[in-house]
C-alpha atoms as a PDB file:
ATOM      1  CA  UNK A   1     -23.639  24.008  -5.482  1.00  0.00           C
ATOM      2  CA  UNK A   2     -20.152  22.375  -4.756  1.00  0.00           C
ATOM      3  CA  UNK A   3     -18.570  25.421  -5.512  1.00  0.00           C
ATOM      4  CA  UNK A   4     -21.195  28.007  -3.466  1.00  0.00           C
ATOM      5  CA  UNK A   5     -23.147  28.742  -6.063  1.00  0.00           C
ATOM      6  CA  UNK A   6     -26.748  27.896  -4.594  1.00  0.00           C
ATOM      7  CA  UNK A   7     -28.710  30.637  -6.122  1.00  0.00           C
ATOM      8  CA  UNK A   8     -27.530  29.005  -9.445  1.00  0.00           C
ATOM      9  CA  UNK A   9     -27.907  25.796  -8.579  1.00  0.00           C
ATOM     10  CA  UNK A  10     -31.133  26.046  -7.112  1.00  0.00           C
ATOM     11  CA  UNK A  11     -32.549  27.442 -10.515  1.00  0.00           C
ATOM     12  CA  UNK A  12     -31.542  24.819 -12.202  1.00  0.00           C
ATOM     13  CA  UNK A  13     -33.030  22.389  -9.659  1.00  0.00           C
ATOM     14  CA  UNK A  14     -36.156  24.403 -10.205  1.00  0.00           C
ATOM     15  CA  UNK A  15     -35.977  24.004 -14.045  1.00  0.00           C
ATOM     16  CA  UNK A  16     -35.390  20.386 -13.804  1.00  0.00           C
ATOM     17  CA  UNK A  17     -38.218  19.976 -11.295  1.00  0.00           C
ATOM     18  CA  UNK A  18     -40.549  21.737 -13.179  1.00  0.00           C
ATOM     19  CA  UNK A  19     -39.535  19.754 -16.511  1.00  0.00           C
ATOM     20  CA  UNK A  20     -39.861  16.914 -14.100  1.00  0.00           C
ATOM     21  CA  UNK A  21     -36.518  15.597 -15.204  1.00  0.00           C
ATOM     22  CA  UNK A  22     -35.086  12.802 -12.831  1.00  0.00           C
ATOM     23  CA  UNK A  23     -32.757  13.645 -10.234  1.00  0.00           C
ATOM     24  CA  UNK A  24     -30.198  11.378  -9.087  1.00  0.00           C
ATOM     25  CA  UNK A  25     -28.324  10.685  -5.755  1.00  0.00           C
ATOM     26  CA  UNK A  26     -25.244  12.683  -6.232  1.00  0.00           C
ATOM     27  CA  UNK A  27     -26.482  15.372  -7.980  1.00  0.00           C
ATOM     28  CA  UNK A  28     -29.465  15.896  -5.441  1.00  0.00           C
ATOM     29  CA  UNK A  29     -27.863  14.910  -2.324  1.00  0.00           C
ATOM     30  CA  UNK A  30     -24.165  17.359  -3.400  1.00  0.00           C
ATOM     31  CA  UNK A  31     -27.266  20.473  -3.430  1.00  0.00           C
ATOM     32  CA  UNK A  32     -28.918  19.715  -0.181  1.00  0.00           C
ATOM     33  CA  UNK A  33     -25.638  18.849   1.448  1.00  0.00           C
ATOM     34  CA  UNK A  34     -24.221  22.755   0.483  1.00  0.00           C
ATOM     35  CA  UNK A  35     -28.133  24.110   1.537  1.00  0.00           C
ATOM     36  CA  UNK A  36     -28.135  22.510   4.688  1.00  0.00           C
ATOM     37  CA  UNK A  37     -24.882  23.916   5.714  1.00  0.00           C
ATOM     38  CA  UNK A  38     -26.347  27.496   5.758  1.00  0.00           C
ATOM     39  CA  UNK A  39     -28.396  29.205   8.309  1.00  0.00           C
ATOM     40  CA  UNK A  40     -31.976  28.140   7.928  1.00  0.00           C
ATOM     41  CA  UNK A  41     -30.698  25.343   6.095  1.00  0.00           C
ATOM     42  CA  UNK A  42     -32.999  22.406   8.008  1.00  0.00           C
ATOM     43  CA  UNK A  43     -35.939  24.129   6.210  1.00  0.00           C
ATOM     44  CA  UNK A  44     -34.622  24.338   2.839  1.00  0.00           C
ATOM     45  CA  UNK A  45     -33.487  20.845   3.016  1.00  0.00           C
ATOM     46  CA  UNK A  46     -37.094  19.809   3.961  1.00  0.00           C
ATOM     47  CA  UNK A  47     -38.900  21.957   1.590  1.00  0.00           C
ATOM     48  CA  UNK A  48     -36.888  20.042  -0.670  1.00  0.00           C
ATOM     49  CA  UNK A  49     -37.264  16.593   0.013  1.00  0.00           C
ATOM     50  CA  UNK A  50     -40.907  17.268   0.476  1.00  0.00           C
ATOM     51  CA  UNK A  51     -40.925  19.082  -3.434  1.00  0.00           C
ATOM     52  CA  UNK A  52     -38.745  16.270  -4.863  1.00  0.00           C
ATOM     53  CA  UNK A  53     -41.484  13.370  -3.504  1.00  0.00           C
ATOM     54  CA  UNK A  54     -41.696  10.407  -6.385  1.00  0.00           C
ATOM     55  CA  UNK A  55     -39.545  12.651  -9.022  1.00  0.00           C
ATOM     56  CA  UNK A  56     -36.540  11.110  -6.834  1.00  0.00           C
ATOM     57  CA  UNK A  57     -36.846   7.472  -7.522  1.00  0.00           C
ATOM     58  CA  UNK A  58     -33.221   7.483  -8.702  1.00  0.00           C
ATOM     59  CA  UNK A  59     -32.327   9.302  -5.727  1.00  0.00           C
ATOM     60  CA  UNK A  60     -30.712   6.877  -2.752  1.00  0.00           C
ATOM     61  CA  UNK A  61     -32.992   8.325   0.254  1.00  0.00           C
ATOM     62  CA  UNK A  62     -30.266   6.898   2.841  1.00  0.00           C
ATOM     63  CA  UNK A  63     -27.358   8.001   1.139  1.00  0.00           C
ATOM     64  CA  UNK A  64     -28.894  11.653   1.063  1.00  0.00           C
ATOM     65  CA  UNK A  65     -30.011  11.771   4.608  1.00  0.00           C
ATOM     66  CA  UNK A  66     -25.991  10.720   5.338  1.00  0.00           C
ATOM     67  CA  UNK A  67     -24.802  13.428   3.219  1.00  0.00           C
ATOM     68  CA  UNK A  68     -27.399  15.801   4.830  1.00  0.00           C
ATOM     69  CA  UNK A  69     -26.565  14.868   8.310  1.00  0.00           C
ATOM     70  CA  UNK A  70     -22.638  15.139   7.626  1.00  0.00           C
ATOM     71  CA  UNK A  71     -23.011  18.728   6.210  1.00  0.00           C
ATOM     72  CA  UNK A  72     -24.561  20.086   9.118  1.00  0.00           C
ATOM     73  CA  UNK A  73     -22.121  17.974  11.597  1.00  0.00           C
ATOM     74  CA  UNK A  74     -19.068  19.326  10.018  1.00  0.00           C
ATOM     75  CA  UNK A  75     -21.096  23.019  10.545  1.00  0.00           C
ATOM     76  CA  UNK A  76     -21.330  22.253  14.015  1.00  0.00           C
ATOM     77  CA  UNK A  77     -25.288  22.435  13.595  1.00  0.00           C
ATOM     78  CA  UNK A  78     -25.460  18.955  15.649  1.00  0.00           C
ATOM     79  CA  UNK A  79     -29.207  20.009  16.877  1.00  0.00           C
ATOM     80  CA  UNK A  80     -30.014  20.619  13.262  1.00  0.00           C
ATOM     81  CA  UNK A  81     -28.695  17.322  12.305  1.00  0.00           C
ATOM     82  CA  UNK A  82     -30.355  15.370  14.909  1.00  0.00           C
ATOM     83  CA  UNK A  83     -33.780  16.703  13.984  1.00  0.00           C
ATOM     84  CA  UNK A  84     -32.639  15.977  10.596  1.00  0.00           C
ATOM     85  CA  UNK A  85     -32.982  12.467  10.966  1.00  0.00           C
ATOM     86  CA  UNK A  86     -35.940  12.332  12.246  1.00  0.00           C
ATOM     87  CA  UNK A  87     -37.833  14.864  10.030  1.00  0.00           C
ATOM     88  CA  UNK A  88     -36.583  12.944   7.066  1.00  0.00           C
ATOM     89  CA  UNK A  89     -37.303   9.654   8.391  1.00  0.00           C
ATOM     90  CA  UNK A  90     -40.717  10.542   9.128  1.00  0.00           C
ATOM     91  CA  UNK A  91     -41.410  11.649   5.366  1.00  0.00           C
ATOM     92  CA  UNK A  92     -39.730   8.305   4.117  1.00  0.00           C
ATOM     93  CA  UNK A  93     -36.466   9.225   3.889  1.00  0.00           C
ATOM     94  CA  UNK A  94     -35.035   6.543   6.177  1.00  0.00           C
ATOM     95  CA  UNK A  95     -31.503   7.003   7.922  1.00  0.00           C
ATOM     96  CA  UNK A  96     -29.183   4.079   7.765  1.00  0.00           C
ATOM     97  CA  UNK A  97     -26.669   3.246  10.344  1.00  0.00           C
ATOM     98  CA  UNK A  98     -24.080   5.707   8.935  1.00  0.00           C
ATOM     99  CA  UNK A  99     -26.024   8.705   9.265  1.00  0.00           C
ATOM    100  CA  UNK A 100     -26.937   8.037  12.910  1.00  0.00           C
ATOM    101  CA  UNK A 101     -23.127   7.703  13.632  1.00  0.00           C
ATOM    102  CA  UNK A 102     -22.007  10.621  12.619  1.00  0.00           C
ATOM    103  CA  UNK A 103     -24.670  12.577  14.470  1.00  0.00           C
ATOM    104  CA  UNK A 104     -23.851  10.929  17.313  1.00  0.00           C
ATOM    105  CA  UNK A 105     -20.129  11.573  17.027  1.00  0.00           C
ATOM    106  CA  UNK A 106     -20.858  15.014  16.618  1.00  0.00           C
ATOM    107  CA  UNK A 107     -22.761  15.042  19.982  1.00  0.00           C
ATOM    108  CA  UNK A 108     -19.663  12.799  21.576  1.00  0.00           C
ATOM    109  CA  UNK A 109     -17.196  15.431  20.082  1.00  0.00           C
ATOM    110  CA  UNK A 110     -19.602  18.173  22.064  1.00  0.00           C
ATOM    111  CA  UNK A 111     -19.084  16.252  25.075  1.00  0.00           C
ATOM    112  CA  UNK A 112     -22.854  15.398  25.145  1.00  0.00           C
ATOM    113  CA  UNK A 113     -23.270  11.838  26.075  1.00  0.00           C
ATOM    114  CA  UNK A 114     -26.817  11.817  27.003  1.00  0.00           C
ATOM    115  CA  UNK A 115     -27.731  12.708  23.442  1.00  0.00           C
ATOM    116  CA  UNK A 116     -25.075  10.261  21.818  1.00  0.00           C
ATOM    117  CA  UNK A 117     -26.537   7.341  23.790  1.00  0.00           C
ATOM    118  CA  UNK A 118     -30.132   7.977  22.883  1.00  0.00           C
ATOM    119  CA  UNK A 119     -28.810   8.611  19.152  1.00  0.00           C
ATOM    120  CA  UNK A 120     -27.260   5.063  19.482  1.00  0.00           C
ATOM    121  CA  UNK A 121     -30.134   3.671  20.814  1.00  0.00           C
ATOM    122  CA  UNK A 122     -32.442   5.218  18.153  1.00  0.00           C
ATOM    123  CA  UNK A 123     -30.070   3.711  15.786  1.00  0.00           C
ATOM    124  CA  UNK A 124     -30.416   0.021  16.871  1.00  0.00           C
ATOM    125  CA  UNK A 125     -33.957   0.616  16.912  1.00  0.00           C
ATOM    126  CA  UNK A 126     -35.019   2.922  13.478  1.00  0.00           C
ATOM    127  CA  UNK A 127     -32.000   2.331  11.762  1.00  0.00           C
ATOM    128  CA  UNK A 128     -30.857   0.073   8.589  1.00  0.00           C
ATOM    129  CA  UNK A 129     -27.629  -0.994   8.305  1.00  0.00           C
ATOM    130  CA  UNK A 130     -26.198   0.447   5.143  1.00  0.00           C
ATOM    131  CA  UNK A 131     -25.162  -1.234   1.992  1.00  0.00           C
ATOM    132  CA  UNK A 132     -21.923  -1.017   0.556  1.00  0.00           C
ATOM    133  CA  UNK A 133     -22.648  -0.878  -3.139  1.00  0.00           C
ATOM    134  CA  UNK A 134     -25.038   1.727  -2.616  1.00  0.00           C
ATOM    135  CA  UNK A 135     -21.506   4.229  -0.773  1.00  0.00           C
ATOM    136  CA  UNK A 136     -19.590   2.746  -3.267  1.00  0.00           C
ATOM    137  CA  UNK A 137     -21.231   4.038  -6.494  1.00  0.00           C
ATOM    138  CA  UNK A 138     -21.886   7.297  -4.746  1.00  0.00           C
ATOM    139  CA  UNK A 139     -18.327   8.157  -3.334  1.00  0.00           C
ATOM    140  CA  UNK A 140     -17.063   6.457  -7.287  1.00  0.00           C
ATOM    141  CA  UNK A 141     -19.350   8.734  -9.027  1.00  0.00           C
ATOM    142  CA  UNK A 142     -18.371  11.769  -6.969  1.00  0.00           C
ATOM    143  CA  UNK A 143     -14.598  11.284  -7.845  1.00  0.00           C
ATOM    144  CA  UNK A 144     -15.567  10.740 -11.711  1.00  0.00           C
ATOM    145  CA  UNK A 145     -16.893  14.429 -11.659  1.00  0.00           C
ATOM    146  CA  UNK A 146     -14.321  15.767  -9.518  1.00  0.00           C
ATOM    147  CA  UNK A 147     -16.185  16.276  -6.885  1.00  0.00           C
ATOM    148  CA  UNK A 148     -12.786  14.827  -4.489  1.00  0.00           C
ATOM    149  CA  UNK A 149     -13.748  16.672  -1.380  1.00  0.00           C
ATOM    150  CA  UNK A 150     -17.379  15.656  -1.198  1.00  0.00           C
ATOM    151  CA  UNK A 151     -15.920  12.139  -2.063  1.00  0.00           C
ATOM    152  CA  UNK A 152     -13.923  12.426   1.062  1.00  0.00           C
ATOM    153  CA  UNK A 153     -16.323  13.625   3.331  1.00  0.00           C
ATOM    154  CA  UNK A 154     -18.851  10.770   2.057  1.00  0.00           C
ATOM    155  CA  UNK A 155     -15.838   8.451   2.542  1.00  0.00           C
ATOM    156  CA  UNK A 156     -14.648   9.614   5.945  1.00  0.00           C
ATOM    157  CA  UNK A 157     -18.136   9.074   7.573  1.00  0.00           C
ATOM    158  CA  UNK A 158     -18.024   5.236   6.323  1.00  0.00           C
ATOM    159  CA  UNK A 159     -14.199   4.666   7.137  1.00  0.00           C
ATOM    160  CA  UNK A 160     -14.534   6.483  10.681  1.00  0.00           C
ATOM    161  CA  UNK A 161     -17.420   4.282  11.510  1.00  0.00           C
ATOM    162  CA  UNK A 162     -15.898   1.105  10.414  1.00  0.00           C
ATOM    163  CA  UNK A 163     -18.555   0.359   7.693  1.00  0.00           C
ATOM    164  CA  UNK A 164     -17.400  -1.921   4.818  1.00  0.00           C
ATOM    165  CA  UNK A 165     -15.608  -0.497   1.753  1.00  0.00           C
ATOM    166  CA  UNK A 166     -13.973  -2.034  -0.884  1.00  0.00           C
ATOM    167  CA  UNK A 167     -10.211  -2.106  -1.860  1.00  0.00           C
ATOM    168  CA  UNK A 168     -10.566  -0.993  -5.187  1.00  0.00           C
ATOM    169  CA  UNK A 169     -12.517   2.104  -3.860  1.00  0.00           C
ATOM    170  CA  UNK A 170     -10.109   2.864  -0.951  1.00  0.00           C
ATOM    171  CA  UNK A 171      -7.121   3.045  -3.805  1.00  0.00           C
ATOM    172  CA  UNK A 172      -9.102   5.314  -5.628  1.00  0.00           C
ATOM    173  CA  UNK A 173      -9.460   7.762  -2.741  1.00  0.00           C
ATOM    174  CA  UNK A 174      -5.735   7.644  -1.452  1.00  0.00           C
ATOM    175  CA  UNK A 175      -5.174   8.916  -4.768  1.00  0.00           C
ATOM    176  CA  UNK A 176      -7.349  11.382  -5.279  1.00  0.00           C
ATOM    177  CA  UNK A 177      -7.443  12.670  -2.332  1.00  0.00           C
ATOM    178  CA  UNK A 178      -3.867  12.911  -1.807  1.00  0.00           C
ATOM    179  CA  UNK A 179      -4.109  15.997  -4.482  1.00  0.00           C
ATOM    180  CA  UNK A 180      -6.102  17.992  -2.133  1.00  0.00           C
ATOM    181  CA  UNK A 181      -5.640  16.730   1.296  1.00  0.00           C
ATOM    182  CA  UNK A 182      -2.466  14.450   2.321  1.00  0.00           C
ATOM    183  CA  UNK A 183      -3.738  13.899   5.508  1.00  0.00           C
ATOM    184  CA  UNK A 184      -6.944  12.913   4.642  1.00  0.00           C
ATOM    185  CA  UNK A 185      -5.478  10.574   2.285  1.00  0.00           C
ATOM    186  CA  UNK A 186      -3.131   8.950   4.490  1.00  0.00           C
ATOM    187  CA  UNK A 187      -5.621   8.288   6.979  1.00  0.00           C
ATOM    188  CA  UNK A 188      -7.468   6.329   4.242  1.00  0.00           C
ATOM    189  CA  UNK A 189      -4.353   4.159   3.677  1.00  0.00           C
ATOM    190  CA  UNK A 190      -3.813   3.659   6.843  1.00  0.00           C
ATOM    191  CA  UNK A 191      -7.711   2.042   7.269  1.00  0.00           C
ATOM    192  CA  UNK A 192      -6.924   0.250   4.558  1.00  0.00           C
ATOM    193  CA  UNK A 193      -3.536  -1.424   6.062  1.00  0.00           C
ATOM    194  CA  UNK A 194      -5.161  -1.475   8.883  1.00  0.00           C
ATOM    195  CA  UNK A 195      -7.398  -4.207   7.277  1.00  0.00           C
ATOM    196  CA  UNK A 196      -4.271  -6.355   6.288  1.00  0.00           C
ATOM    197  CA  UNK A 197      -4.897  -4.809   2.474  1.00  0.00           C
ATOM    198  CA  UNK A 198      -2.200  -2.348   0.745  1.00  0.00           C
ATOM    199  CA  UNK A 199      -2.265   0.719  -1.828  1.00  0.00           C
ATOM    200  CA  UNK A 200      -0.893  -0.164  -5.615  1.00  0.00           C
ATOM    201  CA  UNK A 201       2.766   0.971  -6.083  1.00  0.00           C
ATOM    202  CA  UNK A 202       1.062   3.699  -8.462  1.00  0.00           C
ATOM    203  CA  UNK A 203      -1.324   5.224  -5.268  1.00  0.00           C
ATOM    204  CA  UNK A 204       1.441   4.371  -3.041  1.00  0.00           C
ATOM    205  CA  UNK A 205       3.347   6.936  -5.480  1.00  0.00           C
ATOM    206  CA  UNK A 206       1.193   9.669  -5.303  1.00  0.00           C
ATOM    207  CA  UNK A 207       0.446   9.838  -1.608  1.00  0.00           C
ATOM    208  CA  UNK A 208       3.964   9.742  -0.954  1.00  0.00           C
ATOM    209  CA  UNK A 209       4.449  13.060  -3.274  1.00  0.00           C
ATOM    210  CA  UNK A 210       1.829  14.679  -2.081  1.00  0.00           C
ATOM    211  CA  UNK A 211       3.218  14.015   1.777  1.00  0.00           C
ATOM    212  CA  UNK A 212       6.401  15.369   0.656  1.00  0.00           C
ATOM    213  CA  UNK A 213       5.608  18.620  -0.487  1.00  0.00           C
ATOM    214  CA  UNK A 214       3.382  18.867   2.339  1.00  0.00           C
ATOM    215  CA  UNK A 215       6.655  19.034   4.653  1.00  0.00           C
ATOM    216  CA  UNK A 216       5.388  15.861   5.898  1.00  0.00           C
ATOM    217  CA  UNK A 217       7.961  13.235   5.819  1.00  0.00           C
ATOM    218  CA  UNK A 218       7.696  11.800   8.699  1.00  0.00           C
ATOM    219  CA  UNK A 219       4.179  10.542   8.010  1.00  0.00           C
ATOM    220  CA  UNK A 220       5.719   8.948   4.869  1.00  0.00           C
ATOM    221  CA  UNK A 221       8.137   7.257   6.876  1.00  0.00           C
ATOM    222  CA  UNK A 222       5.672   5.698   9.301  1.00  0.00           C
ATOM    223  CA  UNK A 223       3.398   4.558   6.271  1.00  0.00           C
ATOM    224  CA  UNK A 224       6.698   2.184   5.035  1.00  0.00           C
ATOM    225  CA  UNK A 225       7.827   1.274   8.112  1.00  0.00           C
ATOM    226  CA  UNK A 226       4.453  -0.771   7.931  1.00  0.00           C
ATOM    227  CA  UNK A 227       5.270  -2.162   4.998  1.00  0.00           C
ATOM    228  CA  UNK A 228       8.255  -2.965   5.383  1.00  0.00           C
ATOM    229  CA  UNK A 229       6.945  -5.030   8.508  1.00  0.00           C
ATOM    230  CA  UNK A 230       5.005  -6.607   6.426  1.00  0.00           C
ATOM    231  CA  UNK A 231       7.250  -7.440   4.215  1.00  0.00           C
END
């Protein structure tokens, strides 16, 4: 599914569901990130989670809803996304304060306040706040099968919303993601100096390559000049 392939992916899921073999978070939540994306994707992604029921007890309901959410956001489908949440809360599924933020960034992005501020509010109300073990296995689990842009996009909806991450897990995304995406990368060390905490000298490596034959030196400057102010 990470590469496009749904109508493969979704036979397998089939197989598996009909063997009733357990599903887990990444491997479930990768599939109905790429089937939400597409047209009449809210209804796959609910036949789904309705079909998958107790077979997904190693699935991470919150984490999936995020990833859910985030697909269609990044899609522009921010109606989609919104109903979404509460569709999947409804059948158990409960949103955590991550997914609520990104929909209603996507709505702020639109230039539709009204909706962000009743997102928000739903949010304080409905919402749990997320745990950080639960991202962190998910976004190290993703990079372990090389799945570095879904990693991103999991990791760019905790790091925009200023959600807790840990160091070790930040290093491991400036350097992955620097292969595929040296913006996206540096924006992840720059959260992370942001914090008062610094990249090893072997991530600092990498990004620094990977700005460079970007054409993007002047990013790589800015990145030492804060170190070198920190000494």
């Amino acid at each position: 599914s990470s590469t496009g392939s749904l109508v493969h992916a979704r036979k397998v899921l089939d197989r598996m569901l009909a063997g009733t073999v357990e599903l887990d978070t990444v491997g479930f939540g990768v599939f109905v990130n790429a089937a939400g994306r597409k047209d009449g994707g809210l209804a796959e992604v609910l036949r789904l989670v309705d079909v998958v029921g107790c077979q997904g007890r190693r699935v991470n309901r919150s984490v999936v809803v995020a990833m859910v959410v985030d697909g269609m956001c990044r899609e522009g489908r921010i109606e989609d996304a919104w109903r979404a949440l509460e569709e999947m809360r409804l059948r158990g599924w409960k949103p955590d304060f991550v997914a609520y933020r990104i929909v209603a960034e996507g709505f702020r992005v639109a230039g539709r306040v009204k909706e962000e501020g009743r997102i928000l509010k739903q949010k304080r109300k409905l919402g749990v706040a997320p745990r950080k073990d639960e991202y962190r296995e998910c976004v190290l689990v993703l990079v372990s099968n090389r799945l570095v842009t879904e990693a991103k996009e999991m990791a760019e909806a905790v790091v925009l919303g200023n959600f807790p991450i840990d160091d070790d897990v930040l290093n491991i995304l400036v350097g992955s993601v620097s292969e595929i995406d040296a913006d996206g990368a540096t924006m992840f060390c720059k959260f992370m100096m942001g914090k008062g905490r610094f990249p090893s000298t072997e991530i600092l490596v990498h990004l620094c390559e990977s700005l460079c034959k970007s054409g993007k030196g002047e990013e790589m400057w800015e990145i030492f000049r804060v170190l070198l102010d920190k000494g």
